[in-house]
PDB file of N, CA and C in Angstrom:
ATOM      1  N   UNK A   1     -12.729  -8.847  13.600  1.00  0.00           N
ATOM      2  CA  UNK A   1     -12.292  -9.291  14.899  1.00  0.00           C
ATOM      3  C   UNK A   1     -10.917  -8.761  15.275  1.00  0.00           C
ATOM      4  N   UNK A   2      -9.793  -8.992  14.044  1.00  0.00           N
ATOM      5  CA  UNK A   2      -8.524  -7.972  14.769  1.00  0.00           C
ATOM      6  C   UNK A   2      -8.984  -6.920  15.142  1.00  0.00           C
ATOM      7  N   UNK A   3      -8.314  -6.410  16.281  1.00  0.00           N
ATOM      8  CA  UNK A   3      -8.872  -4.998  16.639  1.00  0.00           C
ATOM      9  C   UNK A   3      -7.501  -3.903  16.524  1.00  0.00           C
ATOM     10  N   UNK A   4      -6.297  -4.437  16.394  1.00  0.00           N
ATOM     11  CA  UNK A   4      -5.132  -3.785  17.104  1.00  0.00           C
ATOM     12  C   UNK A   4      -4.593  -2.370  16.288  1.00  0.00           C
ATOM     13  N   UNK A   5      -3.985  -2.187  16.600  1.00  0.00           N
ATOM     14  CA  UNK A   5      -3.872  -0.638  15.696  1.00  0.00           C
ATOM     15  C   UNK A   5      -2.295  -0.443  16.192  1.00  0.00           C
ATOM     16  N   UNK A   6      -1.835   0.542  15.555  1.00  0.00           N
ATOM     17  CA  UNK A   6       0.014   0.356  15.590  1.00  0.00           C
ATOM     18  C   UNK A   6       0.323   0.777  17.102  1.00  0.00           C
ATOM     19  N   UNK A   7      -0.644   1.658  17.956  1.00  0.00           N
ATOM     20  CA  UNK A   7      -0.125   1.871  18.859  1.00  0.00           C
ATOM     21  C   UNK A   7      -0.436   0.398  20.344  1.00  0.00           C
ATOM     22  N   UNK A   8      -1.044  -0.232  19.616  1.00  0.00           N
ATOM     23  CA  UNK A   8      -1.056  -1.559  20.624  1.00  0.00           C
ATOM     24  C   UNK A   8      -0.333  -2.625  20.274  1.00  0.00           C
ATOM     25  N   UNK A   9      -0.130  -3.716  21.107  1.00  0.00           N
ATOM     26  CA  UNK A   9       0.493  -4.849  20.534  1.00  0.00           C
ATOM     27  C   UNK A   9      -0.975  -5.725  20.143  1.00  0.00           C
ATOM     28  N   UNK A  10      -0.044  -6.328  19.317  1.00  0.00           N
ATOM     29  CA  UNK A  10      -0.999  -7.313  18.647  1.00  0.00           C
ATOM     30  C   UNK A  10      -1.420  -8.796  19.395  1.00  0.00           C
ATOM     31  N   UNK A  11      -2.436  -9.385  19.231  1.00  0.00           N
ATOM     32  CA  UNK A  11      -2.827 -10.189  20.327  1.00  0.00           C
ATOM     33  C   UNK A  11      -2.557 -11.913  19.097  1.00  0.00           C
ATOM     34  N   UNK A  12      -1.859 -12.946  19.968  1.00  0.00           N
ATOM     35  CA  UNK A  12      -1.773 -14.168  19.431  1.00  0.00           C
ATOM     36  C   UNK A  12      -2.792 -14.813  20.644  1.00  0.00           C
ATOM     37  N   UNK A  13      -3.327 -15.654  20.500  1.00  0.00           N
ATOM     38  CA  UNK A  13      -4.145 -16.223  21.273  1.00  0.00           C
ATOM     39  C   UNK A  13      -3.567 -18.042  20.518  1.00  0.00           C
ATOM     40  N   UNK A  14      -3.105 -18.746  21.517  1.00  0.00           N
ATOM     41  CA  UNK A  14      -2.907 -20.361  21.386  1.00  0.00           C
ATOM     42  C   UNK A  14      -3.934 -21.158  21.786  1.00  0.00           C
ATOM     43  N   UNK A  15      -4.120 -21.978  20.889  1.00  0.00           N
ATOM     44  CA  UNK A  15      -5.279 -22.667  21.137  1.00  0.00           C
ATOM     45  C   UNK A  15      -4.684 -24.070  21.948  1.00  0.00           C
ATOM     46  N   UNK A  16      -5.278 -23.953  23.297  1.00  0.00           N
ATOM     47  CA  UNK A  16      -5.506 -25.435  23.969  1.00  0.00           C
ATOM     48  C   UNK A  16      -6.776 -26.273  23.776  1.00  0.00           C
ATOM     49  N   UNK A  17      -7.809 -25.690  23.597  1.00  0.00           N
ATOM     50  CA  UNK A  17      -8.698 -26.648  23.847  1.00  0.00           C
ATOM     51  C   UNK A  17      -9.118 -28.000  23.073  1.00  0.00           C
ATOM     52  N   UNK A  18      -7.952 -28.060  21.911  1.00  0.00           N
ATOM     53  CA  UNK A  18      -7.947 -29.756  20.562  1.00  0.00           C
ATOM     54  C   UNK A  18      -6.922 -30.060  21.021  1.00  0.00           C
ATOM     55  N   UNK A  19      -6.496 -30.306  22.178  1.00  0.00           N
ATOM     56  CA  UNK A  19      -5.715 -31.561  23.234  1.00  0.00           C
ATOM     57  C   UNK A  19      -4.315 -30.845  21.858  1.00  0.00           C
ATOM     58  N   UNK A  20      -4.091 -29.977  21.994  1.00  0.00           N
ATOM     59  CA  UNK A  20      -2.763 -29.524  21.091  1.00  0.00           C
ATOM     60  C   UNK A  20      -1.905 -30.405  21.672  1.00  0.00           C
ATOM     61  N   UNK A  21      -0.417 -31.052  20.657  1.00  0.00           N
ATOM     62  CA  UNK A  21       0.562 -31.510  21.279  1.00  0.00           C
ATOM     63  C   UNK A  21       1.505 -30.213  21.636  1.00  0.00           C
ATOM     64  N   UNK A  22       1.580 -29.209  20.439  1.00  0.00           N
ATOM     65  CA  UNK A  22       2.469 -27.985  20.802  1.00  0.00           C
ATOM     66  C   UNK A  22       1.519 -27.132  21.282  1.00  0.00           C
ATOM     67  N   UNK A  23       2.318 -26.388  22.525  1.00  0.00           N
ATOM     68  CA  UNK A  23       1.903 -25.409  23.237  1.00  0.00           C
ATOM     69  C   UNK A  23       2.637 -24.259  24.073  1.00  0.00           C
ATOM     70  N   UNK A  24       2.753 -23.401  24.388  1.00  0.00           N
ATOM     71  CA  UNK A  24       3.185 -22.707  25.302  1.00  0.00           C
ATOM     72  C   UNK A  24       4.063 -23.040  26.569  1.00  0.00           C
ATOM     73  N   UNK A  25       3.298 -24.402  27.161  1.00  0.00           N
ATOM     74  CA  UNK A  25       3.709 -25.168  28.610  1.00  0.00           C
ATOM     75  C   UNK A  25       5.080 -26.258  27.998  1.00  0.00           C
ATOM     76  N   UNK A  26       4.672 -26.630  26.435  1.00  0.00           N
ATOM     77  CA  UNK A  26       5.506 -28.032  26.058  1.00  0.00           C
ATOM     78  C   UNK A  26       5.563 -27.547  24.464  1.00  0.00           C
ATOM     79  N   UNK A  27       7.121 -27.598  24.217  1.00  0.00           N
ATOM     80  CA  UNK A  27       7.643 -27.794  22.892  1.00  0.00           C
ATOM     81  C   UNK A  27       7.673 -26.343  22.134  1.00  0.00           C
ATOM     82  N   UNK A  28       6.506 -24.907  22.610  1.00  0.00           N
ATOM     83  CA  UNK A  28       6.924 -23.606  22.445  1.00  0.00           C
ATOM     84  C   UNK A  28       7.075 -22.624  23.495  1.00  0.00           C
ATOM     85  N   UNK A  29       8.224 -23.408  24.573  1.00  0.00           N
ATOM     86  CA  UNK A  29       8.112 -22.547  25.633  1.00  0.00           C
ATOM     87  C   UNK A  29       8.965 -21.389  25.280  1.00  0.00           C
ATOM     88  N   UNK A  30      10.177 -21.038  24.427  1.00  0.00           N
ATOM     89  CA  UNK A  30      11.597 -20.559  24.160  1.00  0.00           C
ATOM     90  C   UNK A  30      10.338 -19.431  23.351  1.00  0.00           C
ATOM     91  N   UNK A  31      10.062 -19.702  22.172  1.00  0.00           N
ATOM     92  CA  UNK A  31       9.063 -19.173  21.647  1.00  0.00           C
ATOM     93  C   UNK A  31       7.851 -18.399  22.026  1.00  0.00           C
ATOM     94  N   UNK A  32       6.923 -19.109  23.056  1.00  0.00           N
ATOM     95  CA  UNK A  32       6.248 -18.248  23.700  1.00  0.00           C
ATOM     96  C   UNK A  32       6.924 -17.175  24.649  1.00  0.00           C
ATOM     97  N   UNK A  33       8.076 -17.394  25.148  1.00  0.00           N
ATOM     98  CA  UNK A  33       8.679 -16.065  25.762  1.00  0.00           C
ATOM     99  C   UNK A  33       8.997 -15.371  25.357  1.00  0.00           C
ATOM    100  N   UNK A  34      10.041 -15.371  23.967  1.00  0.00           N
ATOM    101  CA  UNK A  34       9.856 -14.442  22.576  1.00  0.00           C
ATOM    102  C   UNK A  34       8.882 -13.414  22.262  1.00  0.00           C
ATOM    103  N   UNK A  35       7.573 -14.074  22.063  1.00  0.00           N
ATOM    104  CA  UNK A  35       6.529 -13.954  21.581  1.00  0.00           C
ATOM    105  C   UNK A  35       5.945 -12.536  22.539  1.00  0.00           C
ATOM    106  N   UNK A  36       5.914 -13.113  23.666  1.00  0.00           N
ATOM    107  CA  UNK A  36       5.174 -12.277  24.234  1.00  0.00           C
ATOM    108  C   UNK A  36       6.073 -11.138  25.114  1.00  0.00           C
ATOM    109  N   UNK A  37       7.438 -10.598  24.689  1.00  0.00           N
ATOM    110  CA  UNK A  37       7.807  -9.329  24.470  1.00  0.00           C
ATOM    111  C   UNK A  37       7.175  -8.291  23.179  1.00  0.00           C
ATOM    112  N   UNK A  38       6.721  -9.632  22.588  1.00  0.00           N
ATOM    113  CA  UNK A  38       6.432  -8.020  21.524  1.00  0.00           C
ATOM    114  C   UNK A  38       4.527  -8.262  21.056  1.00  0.00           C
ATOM    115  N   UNK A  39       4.221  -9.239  21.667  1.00  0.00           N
ATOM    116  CA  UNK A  39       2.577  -9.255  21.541  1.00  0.00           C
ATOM    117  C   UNK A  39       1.815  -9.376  22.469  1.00  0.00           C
ATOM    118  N   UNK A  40       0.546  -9.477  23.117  1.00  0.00           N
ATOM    119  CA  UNK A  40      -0.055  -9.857  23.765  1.00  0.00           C
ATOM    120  C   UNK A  40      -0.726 -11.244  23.667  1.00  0.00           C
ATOM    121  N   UNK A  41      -0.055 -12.114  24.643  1.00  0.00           N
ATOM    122  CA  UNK A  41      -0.536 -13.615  24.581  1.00  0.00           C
ATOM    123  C   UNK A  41      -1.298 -13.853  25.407  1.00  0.00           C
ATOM    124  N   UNK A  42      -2.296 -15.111  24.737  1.00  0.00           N
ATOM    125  CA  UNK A  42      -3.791 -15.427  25.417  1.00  0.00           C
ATOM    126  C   UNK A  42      -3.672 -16.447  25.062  1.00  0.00           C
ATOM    127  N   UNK A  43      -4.577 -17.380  25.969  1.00  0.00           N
ATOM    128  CA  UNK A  43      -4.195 -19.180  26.034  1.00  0.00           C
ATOM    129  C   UNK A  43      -5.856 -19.614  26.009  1.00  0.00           C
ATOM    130  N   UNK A  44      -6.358 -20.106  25.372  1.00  0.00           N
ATOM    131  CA  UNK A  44      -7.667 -20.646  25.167  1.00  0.00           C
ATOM    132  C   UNK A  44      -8.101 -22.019  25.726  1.00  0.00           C
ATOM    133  N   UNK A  45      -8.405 -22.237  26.588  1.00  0.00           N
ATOM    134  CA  UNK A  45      -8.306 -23.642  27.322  1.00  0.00           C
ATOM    135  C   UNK A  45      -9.944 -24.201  27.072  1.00  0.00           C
ATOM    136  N   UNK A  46     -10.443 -23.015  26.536  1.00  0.00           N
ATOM    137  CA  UNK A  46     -12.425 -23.928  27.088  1.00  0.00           C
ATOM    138  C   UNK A  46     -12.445 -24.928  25.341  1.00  0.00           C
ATOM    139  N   UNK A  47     -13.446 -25.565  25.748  1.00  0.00           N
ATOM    140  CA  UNK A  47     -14.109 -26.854  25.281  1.00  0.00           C
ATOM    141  C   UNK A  47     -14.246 -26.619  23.675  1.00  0.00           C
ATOM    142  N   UNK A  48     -14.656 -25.253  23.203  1.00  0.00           N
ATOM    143  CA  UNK A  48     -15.365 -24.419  21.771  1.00  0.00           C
ATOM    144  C   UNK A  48     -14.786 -23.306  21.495  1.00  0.00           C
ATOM    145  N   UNK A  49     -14.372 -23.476  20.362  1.00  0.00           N
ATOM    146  CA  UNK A  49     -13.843 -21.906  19.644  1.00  0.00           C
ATOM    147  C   UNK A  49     -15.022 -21.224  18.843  1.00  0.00           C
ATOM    148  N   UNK A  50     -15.203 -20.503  19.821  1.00  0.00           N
ATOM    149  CA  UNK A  50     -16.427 -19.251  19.423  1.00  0.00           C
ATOM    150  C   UNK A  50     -15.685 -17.907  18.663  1.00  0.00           C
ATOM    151  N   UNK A  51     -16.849 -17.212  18.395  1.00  0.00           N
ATOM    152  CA  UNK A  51     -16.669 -15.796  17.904  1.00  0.00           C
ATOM    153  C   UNK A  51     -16.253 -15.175  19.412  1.00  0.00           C
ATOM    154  N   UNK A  52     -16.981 -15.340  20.361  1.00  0.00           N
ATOM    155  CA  UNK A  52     -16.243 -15.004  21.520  1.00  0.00           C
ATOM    156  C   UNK A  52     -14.622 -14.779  21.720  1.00  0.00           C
ATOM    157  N   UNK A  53     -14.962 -15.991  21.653  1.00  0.00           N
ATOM    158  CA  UNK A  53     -12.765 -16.431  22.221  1.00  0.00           C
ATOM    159  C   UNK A  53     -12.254 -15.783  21.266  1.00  0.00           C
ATOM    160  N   UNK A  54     -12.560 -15.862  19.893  1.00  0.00           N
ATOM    161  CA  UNK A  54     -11.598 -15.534  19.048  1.00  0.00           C
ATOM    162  C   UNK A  54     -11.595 -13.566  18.833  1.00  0.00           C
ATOM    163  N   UNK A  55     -12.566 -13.083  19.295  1.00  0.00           N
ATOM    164  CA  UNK A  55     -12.789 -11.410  19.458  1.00  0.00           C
ATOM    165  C   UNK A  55     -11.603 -11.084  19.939  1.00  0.00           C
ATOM    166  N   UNK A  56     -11.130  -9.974  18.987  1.00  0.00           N
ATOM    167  CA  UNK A  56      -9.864  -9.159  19.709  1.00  0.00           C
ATOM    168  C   UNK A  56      -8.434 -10.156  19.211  1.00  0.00           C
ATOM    169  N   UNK A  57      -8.662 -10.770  18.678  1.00  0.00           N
ATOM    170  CA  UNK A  57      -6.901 -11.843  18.444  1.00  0.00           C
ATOM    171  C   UNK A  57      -6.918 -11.486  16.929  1.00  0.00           C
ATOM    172  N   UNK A  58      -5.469 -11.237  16.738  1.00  0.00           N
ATOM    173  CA  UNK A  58      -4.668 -11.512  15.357  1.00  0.00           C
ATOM    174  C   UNK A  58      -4.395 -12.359  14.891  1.00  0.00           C
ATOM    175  N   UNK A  59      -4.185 -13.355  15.589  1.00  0.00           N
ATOM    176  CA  UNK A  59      -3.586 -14.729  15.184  1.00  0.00           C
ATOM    177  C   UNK A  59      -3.930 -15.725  15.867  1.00  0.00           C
ATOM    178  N   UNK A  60      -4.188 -16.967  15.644  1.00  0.00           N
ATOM    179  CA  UNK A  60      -5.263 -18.025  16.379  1.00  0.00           C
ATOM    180  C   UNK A  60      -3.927 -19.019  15.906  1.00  0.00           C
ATOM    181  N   UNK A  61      -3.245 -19.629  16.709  1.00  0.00           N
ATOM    182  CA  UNK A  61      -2.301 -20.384  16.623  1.00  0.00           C
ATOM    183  C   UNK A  61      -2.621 -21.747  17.199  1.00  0.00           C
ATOM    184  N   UNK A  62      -2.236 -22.803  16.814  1.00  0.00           N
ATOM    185  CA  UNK A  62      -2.737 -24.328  16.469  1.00  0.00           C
ATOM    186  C   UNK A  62      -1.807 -25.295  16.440  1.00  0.00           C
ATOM    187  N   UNK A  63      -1.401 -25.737  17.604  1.00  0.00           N
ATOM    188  CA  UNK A  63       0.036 -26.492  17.469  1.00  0.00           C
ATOM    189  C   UNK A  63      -0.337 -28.270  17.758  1.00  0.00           C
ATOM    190  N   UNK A  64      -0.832 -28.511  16.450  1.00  0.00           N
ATOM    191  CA  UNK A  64      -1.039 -29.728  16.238  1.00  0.00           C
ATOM    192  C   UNK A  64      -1.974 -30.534  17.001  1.00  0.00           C
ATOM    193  N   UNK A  65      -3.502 -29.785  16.419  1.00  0.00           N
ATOM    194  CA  UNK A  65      -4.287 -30.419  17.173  1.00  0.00           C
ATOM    195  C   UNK A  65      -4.479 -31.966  16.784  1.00  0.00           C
ATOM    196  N   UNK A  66      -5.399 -32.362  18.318  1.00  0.00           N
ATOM    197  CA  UNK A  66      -5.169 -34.243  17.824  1.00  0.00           C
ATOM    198  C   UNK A  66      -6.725 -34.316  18.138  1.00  0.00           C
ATOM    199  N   UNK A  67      -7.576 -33.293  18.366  1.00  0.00           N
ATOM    200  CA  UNK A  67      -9.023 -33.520  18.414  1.00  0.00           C
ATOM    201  C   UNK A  67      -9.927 -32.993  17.086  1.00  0.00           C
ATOM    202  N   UNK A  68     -11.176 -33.468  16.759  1.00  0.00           N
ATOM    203  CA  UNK A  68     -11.947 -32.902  15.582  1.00  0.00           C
ATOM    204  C   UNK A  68     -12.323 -31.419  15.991  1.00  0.00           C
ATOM    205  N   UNK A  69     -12.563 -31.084  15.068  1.00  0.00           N
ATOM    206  CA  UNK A  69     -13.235 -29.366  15.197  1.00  0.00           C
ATOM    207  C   UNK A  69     -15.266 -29.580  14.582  1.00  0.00           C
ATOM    208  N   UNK A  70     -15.883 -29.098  15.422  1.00  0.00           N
ATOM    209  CA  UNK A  70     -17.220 -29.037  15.167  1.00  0.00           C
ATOM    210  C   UNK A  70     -17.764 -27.795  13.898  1.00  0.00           C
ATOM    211  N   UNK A  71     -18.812 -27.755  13.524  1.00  0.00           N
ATOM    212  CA  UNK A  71     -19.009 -27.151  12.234  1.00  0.00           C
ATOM    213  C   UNK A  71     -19.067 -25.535  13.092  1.00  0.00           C
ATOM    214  N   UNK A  72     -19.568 -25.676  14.078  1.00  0.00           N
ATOM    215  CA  UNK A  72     -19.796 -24.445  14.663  1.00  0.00           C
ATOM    216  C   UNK A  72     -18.457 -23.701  14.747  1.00  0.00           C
ATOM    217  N   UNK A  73     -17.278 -24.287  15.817  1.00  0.00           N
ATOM    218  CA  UNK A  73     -16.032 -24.158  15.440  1.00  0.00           C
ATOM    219  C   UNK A  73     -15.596 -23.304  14.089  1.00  0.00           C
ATOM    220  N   UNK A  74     -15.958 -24.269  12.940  1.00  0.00           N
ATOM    221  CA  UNK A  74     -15.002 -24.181  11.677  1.00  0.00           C
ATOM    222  C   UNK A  74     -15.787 -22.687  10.764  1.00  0.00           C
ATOM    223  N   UNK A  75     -17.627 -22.500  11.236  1.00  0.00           N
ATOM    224  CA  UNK A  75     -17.819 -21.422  10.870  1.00  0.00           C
ATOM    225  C   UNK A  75     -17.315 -20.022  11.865  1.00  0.00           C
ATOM    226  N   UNK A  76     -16.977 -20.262  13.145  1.00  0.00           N
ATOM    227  CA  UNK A  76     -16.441 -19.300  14.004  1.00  0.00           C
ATOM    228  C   UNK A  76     -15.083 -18.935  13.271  1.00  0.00           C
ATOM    229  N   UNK A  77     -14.176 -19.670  13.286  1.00  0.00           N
ATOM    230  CA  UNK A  77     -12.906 -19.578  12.250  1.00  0.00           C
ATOM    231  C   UNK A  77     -13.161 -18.934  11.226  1.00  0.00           C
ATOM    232  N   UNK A  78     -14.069 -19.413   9.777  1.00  0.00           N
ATOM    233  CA  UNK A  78     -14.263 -18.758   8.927  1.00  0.00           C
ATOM    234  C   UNK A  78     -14.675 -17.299   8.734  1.00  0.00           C
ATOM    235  N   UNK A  79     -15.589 -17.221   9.588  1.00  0.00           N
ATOM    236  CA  UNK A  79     -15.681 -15.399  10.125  1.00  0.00           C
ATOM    237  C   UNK A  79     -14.368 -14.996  10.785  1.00  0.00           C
ATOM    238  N   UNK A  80     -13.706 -15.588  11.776  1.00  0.00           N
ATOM    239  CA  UNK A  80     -12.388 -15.047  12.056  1.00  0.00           C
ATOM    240  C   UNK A  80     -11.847 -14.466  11.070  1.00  0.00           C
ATOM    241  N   UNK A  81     -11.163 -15.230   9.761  1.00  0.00           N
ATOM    242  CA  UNK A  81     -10.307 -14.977   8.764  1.00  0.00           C
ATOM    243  C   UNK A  81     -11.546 -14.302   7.793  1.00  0.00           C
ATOM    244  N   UNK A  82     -12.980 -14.375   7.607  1.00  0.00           N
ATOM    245  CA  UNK A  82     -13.153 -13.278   6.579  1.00  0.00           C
ATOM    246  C   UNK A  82     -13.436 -11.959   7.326  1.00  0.00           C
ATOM    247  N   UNK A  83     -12.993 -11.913   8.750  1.00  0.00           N
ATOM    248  CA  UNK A  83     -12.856 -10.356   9.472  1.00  0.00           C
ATOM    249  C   UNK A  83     -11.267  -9.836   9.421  1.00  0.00           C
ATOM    250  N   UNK A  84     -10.419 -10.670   8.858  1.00  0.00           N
ATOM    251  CA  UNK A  84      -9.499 -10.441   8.858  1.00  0.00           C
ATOM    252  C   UNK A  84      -7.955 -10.761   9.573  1.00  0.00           C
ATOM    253  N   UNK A  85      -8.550 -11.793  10.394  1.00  0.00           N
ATOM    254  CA  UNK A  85      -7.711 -12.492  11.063  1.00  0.00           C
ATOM    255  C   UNK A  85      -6.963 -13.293  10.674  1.00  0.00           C
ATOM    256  N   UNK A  86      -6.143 -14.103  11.034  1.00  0.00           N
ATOM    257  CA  UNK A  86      -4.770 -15.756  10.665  1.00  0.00           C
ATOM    258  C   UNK A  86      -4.889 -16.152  11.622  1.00  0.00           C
ATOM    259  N   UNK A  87      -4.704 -17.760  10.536  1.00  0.00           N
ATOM    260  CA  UNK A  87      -4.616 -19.010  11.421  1.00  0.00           C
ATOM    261  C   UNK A  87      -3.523 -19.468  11.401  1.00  0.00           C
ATOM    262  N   UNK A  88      -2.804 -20.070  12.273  1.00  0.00           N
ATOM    263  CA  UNK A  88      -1.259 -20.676  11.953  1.00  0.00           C
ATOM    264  C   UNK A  88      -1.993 -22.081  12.543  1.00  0.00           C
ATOM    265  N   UNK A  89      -1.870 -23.143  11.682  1.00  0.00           N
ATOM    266  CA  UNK A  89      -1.695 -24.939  11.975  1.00  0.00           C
ATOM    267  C   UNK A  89      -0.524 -25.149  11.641  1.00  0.00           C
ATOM    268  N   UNK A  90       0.411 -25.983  12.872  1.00  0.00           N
ATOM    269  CA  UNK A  90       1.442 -25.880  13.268  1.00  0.00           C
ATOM    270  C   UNK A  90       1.304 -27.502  13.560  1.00  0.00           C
ATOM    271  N   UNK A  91       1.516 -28.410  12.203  1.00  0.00           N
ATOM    272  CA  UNK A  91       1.527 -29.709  12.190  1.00  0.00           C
ATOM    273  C   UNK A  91       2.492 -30.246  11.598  1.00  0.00           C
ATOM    274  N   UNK A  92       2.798 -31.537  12.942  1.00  0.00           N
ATOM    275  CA  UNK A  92       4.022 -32.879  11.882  1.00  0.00           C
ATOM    276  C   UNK A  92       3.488 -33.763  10.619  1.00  0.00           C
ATOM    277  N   UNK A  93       4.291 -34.293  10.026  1.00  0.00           N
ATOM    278  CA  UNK A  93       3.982 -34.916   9.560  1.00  0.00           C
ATOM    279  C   UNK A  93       2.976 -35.985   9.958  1.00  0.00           C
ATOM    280  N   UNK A  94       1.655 -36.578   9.572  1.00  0.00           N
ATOM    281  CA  UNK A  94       1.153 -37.799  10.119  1.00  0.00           C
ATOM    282  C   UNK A  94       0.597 -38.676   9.017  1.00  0.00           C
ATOM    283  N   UNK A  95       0.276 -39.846   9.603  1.00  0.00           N
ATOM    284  CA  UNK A  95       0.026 -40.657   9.382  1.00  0.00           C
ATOM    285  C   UNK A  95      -1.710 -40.624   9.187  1.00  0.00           C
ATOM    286  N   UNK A  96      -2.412 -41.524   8.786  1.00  0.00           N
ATOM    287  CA  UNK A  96      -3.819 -41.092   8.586  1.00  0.00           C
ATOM    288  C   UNK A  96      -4.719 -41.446   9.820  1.00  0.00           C
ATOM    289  N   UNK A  97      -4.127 -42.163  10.508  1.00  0.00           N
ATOM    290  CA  UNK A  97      -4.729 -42.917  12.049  1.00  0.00           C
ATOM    291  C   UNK A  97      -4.554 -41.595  12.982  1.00  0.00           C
ATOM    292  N   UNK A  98      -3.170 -40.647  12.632  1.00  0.00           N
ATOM    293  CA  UNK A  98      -3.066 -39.922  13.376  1.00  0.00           C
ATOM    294  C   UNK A  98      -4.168 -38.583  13.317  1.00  0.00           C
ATOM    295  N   UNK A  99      -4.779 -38.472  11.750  1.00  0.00           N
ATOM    296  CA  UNK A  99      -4.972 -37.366  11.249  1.00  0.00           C
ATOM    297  C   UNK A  99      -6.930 -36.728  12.130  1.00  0.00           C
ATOM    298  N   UNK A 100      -7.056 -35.233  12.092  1.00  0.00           N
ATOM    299  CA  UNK A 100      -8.097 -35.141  12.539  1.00  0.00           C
ATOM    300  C   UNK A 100      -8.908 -34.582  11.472  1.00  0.00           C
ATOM    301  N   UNK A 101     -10.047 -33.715  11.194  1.00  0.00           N
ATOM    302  CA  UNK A 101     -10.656 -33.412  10.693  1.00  0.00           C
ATOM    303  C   UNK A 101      -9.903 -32.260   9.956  1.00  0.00           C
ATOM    304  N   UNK A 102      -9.125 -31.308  10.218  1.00  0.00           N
ATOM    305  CA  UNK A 102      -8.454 -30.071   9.737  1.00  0.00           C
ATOM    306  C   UNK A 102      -6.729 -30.510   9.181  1.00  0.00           C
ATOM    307  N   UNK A 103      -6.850 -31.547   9.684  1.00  0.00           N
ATOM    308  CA  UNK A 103      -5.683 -31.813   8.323  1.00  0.00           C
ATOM    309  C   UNK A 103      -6.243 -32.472   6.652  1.00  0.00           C
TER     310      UNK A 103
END
């Protein structure tokens, strides 16, 4: 699924769609402007993380999701990273009331 090669920038794609508390809009705004001088940023807002969405990204970034992930999901991911991709989960400390399926 990475596709990028030295003469492109590399693609981070942020995941919205597990009600993230960190994101782009709130808490990595300083960061996402950073970011996207030197990569190509993509914001994932739909419902399911497919092989779709995730085609073409380097990095699948995760800023503390507070929703479960479905099996379909977690095998889309797993092909992500055995094609060669990263995941960054980008979580506080919690509590177990707080916790979802991927912590």
């Amino acid at each position: 699924m990475p596709s990028s090669t030295r003469s492109e920038k590399k693609t981070i794609l942020f995941n919205l769609s597990k009600q993230e508390e960190y994101h782009p809009q709130k808490r990595f705004k300083k960061w996402y402007r950073n970011l996207r001088t030197h990569y190509k940023i993509t914001l994932n807002k739909s419902a399911l993380l497919s092989s779709e969405v995730l085609e073409g990204c380097d990095l699948v970034i995760f800023g503390s999701s507070r929703a479960d992930f479905s099996e379909d999901e977690f095998s889309a991911l797993r092909s992500f990273v055995d094609q060669g991709g990263s995941l960054a989960f980008l979580v506080p400390a919690l509590n177990r009331e707080q916790a979802t399926n991927v912590h």
